[in-house]
PDB file of N, CA and C in Angstrom:
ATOM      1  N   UNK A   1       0.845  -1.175   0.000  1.00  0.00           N
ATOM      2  CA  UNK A   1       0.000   0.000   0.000  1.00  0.00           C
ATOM      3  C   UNK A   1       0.888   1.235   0.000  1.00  0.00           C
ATOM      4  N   UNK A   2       0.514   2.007  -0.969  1.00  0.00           N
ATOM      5  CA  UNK A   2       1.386   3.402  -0.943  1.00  0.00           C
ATOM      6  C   UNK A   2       0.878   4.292  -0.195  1.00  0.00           C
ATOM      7  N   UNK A   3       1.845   5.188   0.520  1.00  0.00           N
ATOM      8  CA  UNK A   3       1.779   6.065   1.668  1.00  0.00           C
ATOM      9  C   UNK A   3       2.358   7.494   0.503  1.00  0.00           C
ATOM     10  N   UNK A   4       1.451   7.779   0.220  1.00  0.00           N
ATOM     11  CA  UNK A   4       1.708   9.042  -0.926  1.00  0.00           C
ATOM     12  C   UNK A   4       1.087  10.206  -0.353  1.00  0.00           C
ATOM     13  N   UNK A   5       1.369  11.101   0.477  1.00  0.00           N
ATOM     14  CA  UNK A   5       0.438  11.831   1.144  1.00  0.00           C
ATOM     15  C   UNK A   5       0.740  13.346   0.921  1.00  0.00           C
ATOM     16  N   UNK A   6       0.239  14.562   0.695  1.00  0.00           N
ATOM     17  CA  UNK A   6       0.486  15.917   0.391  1.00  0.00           C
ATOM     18  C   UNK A   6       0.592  16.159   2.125  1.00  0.00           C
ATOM     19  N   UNK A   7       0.543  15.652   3.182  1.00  0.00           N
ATOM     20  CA  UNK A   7       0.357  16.240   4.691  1.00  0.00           C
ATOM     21  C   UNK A   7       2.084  15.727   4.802  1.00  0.00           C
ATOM     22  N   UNK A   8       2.887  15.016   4.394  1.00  0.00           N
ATOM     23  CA  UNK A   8       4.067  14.026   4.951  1.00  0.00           C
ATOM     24  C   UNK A   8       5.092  14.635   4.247  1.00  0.00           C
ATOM     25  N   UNK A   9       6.305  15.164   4.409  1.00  0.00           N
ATOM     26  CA  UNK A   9       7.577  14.583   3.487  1.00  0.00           C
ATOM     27  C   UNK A   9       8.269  13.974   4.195  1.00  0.00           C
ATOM     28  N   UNK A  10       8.874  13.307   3.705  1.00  0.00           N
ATOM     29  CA  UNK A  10       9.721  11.987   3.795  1.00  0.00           C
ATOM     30  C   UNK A  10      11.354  12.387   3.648  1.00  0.00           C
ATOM     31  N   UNK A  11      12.241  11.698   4.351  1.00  0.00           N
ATOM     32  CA  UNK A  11      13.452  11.950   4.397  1.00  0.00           C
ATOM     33  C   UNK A  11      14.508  10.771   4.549  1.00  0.00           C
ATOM     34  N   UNK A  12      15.592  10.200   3.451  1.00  0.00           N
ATOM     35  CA  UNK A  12      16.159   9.042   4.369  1.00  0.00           C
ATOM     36  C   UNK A  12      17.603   9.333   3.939  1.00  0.00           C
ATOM     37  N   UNK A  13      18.105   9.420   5.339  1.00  0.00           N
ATOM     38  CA  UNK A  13      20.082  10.094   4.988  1.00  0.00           C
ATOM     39  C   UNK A  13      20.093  11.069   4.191  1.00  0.00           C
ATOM     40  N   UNK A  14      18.975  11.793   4.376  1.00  0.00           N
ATOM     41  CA  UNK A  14      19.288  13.326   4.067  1.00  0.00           C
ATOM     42  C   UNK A  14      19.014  13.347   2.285  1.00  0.00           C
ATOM     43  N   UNK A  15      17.839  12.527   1.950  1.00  0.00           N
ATOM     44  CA  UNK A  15      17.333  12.801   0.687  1.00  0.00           C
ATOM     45  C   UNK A  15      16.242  12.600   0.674  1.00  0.00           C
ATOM     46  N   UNK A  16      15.621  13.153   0.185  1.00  0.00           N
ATOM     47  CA  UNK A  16      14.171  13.483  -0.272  1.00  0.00           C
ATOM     48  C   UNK A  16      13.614  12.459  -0.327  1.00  0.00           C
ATOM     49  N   UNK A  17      12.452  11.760  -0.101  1.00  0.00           N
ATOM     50  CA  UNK A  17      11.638  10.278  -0.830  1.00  0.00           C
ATOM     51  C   UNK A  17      10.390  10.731  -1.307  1.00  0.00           C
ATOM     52  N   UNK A  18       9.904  10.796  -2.730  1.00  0.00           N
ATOM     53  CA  UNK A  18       8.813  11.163  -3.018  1.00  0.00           C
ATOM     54  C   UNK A  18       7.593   9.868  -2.558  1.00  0.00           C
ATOM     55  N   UNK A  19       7.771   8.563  -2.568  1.00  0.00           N
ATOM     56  CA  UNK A  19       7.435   7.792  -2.446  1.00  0.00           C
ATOM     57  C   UNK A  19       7.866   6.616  -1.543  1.00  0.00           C
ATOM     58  N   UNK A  20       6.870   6.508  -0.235  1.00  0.00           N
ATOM     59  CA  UNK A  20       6.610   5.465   0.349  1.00  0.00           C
ATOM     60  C   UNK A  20       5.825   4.417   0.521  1.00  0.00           C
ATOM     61  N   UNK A  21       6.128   3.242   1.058  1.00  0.00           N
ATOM     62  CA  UNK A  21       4.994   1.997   0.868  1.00  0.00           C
ATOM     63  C   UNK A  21       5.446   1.318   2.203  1.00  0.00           C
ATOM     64  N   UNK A  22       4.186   0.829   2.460  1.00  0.00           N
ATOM     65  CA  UNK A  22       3.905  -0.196   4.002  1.00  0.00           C
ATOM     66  C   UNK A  22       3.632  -1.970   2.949  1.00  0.00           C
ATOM     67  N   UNK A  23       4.662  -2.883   3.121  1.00  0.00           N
ATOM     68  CA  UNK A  23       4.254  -4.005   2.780  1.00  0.00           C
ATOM     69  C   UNK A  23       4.388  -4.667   3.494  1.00  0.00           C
ATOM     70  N   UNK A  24       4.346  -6.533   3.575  1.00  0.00           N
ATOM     71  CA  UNK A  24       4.518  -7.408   4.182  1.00  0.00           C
ATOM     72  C   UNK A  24       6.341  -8.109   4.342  1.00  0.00           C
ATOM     73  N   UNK A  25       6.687  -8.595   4.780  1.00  0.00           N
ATOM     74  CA  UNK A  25       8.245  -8.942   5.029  1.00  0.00           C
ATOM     75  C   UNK A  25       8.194  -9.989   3.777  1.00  0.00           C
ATOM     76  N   UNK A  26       8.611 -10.821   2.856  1.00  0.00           N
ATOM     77  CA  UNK A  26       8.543 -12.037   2.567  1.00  0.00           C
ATOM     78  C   UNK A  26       8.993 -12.624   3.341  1.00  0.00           C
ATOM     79  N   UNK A  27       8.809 -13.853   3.512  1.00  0.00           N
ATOM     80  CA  UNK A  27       8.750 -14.971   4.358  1.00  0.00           C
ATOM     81  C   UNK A  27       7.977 -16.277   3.211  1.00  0.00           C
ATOM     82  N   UNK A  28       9.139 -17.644   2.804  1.00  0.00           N
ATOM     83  CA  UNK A  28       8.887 -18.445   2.312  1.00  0.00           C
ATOM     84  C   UNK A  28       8.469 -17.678   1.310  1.00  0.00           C
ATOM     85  N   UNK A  29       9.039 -17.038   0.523  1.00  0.00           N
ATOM     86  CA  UNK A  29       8.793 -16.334  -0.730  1.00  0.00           C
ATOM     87  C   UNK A  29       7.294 -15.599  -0.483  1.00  0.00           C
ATOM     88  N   UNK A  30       6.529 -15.659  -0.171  1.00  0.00           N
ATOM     89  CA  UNK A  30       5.624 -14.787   0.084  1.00  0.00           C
ATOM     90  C   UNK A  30       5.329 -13.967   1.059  1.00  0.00           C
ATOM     91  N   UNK A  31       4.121 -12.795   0.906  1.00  0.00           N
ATOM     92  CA  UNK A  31       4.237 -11.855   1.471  1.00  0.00           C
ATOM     93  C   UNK A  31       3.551 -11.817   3.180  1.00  0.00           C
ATOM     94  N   UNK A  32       4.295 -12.776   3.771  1.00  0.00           N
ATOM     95  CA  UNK A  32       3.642 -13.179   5.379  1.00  0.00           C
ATOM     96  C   UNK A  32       4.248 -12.067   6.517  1.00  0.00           C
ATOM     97  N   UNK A  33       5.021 -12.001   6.546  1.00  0.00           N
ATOM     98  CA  UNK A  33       5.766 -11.462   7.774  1.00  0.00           C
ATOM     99  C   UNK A  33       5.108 -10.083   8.506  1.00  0.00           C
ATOM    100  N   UNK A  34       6.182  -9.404   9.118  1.00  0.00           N
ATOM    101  CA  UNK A  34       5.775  -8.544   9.469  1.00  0.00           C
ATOM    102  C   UNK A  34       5.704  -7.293   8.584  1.00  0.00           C
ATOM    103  N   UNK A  35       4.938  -5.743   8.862  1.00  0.00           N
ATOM    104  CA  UNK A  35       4.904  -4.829   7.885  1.00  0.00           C
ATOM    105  C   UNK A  35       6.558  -4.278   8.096  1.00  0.00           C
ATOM    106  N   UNK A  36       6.635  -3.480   6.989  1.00  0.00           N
ATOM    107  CA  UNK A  36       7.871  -2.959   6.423  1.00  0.00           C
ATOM    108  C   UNK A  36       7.983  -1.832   5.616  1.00  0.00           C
ATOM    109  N   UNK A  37       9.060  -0.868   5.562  1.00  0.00           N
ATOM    110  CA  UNK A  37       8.843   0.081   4.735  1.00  0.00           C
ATOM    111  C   UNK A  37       9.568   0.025   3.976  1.00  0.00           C
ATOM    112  N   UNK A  38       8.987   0.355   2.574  1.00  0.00           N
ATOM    113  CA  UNK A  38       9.985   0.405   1.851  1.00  0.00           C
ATOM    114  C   UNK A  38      10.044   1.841   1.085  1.00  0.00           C
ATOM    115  N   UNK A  39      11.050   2.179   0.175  1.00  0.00           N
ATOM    116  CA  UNK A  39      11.064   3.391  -0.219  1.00  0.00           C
ATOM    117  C   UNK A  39      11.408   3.520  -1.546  1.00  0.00           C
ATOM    118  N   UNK A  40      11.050   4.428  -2.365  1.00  0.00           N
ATOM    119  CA  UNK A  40      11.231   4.474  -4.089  1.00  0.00           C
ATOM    120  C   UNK A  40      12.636   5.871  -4.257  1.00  0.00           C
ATOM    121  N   UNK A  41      13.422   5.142  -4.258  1.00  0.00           N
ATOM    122  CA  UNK A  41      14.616   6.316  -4.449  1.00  0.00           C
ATOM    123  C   UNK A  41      15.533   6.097  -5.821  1.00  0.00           C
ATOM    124  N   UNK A  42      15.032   7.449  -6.769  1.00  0.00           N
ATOM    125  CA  UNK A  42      15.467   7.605  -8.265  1.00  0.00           C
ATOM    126  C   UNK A  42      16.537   7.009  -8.550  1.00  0.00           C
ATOM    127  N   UNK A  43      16.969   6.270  -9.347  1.00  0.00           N
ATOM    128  CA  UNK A  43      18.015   5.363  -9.724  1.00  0.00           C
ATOM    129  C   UNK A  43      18.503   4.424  -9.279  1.00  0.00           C
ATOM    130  N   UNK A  44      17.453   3.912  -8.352  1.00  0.00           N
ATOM    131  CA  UNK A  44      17.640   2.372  -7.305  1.00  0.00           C
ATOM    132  C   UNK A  44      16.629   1.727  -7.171  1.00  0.00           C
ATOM    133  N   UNK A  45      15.104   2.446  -7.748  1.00  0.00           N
ATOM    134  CA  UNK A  45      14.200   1.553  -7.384  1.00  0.00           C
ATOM    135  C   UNK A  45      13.417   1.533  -5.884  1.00  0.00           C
ATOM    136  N   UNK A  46      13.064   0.487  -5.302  1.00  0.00           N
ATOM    137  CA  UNK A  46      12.104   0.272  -4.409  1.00  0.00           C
ATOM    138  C   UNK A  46      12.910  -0.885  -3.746  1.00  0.00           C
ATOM    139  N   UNK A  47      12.972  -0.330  -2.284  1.00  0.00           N
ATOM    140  CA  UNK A  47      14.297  -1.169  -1.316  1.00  0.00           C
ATOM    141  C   UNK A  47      13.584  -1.078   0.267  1.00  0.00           C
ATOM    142  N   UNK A  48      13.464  -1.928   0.945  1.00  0.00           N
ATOM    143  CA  UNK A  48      13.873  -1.899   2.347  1.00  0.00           C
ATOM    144  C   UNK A  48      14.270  -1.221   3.069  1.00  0.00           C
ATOM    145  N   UNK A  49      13.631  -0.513   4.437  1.00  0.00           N
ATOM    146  CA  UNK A  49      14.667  -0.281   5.210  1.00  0.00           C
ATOM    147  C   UNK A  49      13.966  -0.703   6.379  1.00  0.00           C
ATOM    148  N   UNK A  50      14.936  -0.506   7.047  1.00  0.00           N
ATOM    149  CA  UNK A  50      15.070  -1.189   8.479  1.00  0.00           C
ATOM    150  C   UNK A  50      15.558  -0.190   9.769  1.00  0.00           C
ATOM    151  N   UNK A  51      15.425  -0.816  11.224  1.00  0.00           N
ATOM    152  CA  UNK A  51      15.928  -0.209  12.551  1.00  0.00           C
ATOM    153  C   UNK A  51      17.268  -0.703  12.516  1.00  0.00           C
ATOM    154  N   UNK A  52      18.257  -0.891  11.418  1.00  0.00           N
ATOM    155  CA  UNK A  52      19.198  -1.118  11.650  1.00  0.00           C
ATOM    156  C   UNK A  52      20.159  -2.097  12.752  1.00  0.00           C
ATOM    157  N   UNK A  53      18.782  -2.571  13.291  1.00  0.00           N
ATOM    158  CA  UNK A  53      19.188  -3.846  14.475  1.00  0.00           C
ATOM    159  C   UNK A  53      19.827  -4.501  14.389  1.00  0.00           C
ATOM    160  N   UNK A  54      20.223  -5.350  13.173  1.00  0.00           N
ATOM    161  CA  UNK A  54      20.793  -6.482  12.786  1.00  0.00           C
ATOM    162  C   UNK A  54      22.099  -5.804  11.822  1.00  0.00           C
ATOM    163  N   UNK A  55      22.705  -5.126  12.135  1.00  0.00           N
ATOM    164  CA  UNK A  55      24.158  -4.921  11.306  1.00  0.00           C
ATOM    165  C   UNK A  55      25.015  -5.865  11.786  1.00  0.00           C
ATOM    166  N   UNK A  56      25.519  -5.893  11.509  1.00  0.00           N
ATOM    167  CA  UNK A  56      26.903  -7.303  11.739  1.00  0.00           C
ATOM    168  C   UNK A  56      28.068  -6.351  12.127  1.00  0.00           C
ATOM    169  N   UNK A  57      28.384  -5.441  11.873  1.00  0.00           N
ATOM    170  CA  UNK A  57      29.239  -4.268  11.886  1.00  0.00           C
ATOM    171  C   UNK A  57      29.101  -2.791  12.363  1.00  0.00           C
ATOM    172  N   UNK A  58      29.009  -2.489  14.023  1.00  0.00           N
ATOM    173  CA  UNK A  58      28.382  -1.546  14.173  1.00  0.00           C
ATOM    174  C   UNK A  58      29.418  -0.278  13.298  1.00  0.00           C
ATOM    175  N   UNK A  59      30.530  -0.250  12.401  1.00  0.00           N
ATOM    176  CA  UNK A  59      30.865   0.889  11.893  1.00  0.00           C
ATOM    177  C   UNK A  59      30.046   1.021   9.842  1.00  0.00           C
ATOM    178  N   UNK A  60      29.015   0.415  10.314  1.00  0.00           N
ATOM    179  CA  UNK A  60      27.965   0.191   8.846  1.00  0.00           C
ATOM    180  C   UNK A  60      27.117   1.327   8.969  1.00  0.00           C
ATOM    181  N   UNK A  61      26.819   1.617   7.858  1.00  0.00           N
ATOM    182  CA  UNK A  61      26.174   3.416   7.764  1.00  0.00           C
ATOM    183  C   UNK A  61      24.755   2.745   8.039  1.00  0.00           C
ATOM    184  N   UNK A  62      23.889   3.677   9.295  1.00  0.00           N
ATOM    185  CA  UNK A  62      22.809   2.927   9.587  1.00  0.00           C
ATOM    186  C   UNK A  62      21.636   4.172   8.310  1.00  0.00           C
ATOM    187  N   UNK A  63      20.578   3.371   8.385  1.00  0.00           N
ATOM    188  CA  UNK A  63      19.332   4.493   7.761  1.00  0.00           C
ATOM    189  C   UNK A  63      18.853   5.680   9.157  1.00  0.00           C
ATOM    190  N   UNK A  64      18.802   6.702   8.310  1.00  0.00           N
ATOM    191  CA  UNK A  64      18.282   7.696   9.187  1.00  0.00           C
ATOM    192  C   UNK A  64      17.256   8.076   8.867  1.00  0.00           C
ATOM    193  N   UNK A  65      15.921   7.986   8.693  1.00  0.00           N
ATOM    194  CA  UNK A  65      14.450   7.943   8.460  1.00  0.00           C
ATOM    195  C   UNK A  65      14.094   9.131   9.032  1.00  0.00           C
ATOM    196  N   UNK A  66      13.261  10.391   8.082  1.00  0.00           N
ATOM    197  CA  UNK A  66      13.069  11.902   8.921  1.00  0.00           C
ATOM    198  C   UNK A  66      11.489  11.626   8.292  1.00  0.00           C
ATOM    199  N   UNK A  67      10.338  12.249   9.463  1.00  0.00           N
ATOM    200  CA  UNK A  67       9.481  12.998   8.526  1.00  0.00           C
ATOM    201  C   UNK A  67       9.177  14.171   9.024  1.00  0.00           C
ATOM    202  N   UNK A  68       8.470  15.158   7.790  1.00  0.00           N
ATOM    203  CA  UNK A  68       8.018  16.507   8.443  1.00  0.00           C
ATOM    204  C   UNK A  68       6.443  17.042   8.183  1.00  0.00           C
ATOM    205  N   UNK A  69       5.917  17.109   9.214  1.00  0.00           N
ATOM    206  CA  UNK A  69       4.262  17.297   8.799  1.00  0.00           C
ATOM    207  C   UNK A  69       3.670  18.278   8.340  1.00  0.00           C
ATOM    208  N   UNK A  70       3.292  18.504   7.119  1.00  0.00           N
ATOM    209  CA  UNK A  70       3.048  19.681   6.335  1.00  0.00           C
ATOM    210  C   UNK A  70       1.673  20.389   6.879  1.00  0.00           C
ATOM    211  N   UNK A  71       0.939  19.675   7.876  1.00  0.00           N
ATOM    212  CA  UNK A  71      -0.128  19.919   8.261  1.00  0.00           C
ATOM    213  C   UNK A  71      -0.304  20.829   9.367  1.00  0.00           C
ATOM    214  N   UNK A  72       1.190  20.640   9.917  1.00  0.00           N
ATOM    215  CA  UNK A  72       1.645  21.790  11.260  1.00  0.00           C
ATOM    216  C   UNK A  72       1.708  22.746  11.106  1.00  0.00           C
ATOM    217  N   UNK A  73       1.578  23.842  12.065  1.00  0.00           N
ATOM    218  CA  UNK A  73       1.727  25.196  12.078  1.00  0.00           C
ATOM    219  C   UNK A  73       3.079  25.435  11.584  1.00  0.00           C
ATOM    220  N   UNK A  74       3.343  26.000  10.746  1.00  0.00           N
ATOM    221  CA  UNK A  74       4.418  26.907   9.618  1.00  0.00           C
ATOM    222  C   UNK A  74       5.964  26.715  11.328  1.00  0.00           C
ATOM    223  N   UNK A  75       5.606  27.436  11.966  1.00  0.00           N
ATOM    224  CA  UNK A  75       6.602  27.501  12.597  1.00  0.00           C
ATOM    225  C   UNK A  75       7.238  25.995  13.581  1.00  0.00           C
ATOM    226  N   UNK A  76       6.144  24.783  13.492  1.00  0.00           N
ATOM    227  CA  UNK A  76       6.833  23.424  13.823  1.00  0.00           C
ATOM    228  C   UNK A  76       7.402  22.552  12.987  1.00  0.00           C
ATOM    229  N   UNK A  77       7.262  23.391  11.107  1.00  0.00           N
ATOM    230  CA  UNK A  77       7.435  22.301  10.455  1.00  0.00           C
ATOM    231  C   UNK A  77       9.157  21.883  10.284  1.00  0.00           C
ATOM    232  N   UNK A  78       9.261  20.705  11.588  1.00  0.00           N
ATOM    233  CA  UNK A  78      10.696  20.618  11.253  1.00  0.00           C
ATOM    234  C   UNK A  78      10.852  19.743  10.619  1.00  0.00           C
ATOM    235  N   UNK A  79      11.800  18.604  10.592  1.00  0.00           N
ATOM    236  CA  UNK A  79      12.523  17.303  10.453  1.00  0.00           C
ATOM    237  C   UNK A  79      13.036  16.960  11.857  1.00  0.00           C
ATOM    238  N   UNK A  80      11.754  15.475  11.685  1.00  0.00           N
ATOM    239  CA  UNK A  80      12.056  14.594  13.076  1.00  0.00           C
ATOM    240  C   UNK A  80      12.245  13.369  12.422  1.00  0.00           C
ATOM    241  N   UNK A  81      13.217  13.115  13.329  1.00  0.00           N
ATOM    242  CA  UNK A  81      13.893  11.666  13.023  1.00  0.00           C
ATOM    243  C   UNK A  81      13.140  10.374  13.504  1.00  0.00           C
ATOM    244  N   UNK A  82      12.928   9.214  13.426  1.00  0.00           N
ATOM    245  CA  UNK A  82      11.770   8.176  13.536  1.00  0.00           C
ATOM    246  C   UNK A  82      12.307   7.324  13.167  1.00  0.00           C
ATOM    247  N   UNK A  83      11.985   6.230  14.537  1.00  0.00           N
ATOM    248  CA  UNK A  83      12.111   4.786  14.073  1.00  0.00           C
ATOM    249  C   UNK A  83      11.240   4.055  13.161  1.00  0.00           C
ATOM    250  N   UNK A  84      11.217   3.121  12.692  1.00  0.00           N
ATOM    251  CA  UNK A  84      10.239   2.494  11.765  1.00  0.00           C
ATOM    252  C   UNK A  84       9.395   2.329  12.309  1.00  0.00           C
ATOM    253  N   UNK A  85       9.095   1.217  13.681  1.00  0.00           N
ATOM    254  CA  UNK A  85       8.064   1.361  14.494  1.00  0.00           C
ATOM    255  C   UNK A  85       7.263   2.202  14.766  1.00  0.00           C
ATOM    256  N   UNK A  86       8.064   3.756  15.072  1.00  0.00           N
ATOM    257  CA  UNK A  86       6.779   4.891  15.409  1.00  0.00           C
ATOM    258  C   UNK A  86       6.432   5.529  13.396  1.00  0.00           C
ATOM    259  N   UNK A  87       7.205   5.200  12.497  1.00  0.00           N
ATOM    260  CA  UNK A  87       6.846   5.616  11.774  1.00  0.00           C
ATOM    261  C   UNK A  87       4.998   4.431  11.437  1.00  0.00           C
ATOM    262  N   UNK A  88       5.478   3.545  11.466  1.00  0.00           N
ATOM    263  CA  UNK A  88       4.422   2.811  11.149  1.00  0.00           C
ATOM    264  C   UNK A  88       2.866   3.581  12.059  1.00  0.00           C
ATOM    265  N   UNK A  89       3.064   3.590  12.932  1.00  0.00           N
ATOM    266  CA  UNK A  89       2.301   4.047  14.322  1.00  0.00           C
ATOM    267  C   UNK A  89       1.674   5.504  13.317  1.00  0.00           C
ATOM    268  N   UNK A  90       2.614   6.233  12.944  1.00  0.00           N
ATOM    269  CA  UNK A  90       2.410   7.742  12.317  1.00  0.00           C
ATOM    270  C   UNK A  90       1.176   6.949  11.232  1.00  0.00           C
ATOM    271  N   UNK A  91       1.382   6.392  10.512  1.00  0.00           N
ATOM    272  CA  UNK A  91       0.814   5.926   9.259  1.00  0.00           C
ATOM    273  C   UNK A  91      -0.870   5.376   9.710  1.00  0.00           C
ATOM    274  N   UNK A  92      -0.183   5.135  10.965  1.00  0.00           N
ATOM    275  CA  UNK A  92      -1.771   4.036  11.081  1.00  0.00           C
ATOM    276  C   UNK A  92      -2.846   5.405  11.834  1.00  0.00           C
ATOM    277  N   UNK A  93      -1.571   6.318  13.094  1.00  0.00           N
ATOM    278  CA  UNK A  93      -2.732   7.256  12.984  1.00  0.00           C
ATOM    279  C   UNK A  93      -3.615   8.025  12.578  1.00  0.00           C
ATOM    280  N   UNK A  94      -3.004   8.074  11.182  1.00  0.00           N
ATOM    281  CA  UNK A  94      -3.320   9.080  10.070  1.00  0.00           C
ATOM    282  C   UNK A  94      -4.406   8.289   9.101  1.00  0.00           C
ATOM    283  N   UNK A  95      -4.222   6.877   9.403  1.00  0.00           N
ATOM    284  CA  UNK A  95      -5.307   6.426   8.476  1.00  0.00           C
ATOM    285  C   UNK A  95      -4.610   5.964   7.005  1.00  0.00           C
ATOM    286  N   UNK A  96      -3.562   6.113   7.010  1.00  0.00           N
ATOM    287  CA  UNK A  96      -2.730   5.786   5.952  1.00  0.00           C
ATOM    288  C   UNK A  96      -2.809   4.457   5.396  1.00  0.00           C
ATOM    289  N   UNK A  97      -2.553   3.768   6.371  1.00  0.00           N
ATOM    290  CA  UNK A  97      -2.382   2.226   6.097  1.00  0.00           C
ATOM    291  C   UNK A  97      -3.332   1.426   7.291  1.00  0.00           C
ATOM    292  N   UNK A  98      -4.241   0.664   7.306  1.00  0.00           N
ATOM    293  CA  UNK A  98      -4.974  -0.204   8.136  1.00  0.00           C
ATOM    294  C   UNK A  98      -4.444  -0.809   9.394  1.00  0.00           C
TER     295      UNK A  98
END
């Protein structure tokens, strides 16, 4: 499900994401697992990201996930940084995703 919203921008390591999506994890090749975000970034396509939990290498560049709510008063609209978890949470309060 795409999370395409005029209220949201989106941010990951400090670039823009015009496009987000809430899917399922695969698991046994299909789409079982848990939800996930993924992101559409120009010249790479549609990728994963993650809480960076599982690096093998804590000197591995982790994802830094921002959003900023266009719906706020002019003077709160910052860039806040967000785990996937509360991003998901953001999505579901908003009605975004089920």
């Amino acid at each position: 499900m795409d999370a395409v919203d005029v209220k949201f921008r989106w941010r990951l390591n400090g670039v823009v994401i015009q496009r987000i999506k809430v899917r399922r994890e695969i698991v046994g090749g299909e789409p079982k697992g848990r939800p996930e975000i993924a992101v559409l970034v120009e010249g790479l396509g549609w990728f994963s990201i993650d809480n960076n939990e599982n690096l093998w290498d804590p000197a591995l560049p982790r994802f830094v996930f921002e959003v900023k709510d266009l719906s706020a008063p002019l003077f709160q609209r910052r860039w806040k940084q967000v785990t996937i978890p509360e991003l998901l949470a953001l999505l579901q309060s908003q009605a975004l995703i089920p």
